[in-house]
Protein backbone atom coordinates (compact mmCIF):
# COMPACT_ATOMS: atom_id res chain seq x y z
CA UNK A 1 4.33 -71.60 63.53
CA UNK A 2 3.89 -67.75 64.27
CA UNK A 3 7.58 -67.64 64.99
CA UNK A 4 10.26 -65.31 63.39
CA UNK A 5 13.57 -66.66 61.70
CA UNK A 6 15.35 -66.12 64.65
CA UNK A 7 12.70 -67.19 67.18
CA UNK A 8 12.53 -70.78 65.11
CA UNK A 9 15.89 -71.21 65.30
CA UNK A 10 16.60 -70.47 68.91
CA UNK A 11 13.74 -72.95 69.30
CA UNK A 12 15.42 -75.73 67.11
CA UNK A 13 18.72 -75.21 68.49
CA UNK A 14 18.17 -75.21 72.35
CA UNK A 15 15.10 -78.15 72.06
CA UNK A 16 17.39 -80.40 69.14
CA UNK A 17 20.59 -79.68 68.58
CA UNK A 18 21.69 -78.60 72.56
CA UNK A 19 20.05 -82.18 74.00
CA UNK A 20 21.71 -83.92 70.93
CA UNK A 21 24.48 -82.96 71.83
CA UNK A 22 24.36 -84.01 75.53
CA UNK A 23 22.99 -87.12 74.42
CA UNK A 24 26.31 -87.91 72.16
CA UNK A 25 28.46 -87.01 75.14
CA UNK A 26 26.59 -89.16 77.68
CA UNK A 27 26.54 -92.07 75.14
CA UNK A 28 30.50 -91.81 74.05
CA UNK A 29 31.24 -91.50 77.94
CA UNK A 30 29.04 -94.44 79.26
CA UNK A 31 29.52 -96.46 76.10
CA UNK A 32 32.94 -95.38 74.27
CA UNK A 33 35.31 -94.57 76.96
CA UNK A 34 37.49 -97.54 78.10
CA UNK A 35 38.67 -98.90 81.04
CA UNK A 36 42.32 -97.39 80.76
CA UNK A 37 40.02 -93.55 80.71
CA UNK A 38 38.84 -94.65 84.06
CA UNK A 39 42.28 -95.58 85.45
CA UNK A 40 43.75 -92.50 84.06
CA UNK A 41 40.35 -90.57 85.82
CA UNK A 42 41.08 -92.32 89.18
CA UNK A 43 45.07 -92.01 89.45
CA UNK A 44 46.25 -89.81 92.80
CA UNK A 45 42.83 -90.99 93.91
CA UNK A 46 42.20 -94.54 94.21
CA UNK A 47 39.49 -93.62 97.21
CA UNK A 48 37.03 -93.01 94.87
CA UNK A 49 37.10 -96.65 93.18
CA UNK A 50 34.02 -97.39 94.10
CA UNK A 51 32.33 -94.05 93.28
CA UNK A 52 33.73 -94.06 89.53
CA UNK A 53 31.71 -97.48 88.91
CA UNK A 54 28.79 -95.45 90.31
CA UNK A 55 29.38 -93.00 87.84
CA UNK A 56 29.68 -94.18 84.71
CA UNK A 57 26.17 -96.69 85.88
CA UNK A 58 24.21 -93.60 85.86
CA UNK A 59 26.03 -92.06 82.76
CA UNK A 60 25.50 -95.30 80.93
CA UNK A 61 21.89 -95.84 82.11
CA UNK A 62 20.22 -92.81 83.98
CA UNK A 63 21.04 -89.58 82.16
CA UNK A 64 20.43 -90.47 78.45
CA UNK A 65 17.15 -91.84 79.89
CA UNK A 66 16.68 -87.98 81.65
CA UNK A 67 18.23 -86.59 78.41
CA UNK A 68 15.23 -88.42 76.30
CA UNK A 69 12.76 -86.92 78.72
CA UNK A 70 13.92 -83.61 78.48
CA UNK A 71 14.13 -83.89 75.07
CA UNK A 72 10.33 -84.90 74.83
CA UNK A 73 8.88 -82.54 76.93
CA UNK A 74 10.77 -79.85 75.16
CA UNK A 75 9.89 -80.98 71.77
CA UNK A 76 6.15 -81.29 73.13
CA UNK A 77 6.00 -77.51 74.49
CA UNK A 78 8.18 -75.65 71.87
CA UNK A 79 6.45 -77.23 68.67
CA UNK A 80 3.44 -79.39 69.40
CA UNK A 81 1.31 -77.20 71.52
């Protein structure tokens, strides 16, 4: 690969394990958390109701989708080129 020890695994560890990572959070946040997490999130500020639904959409939806992206165009530049 023309890489050193520590060159490969700065490679494998920011392009694999970082965006793995963010992945599991985004999933057990969107997917995992319940709705008593959200009440607990909103209480002293019931103002943002309607901008906690909003939130957890796009952590549910649009940033594992962005993650996966990421994750491919890393992958693509750090070992396929």
């Amino acid at each position: 690969f023309g890489k050193n020890i520590f060159d490969a695994y700065d490679a494998i560890s920011a392009t694999i394990f970082f965006v793995l990572t963010s992945l599991g959070c985004a999933i057990f946040v969107g997917w995992v958390l319940k709705d008593e997490a959200k009440k607990e999130i909103l209480q002293g500020s019931e103002k943002y109701a309607k901008l906690i639904n909003i939130w957890f959409f796009y952590i549910k939806f649009i940033v594992p989708f962005i993650i996966l992206v990421l994750f491919v165009s890393s992958f693509y530049d750090n070992f396929l080129k």
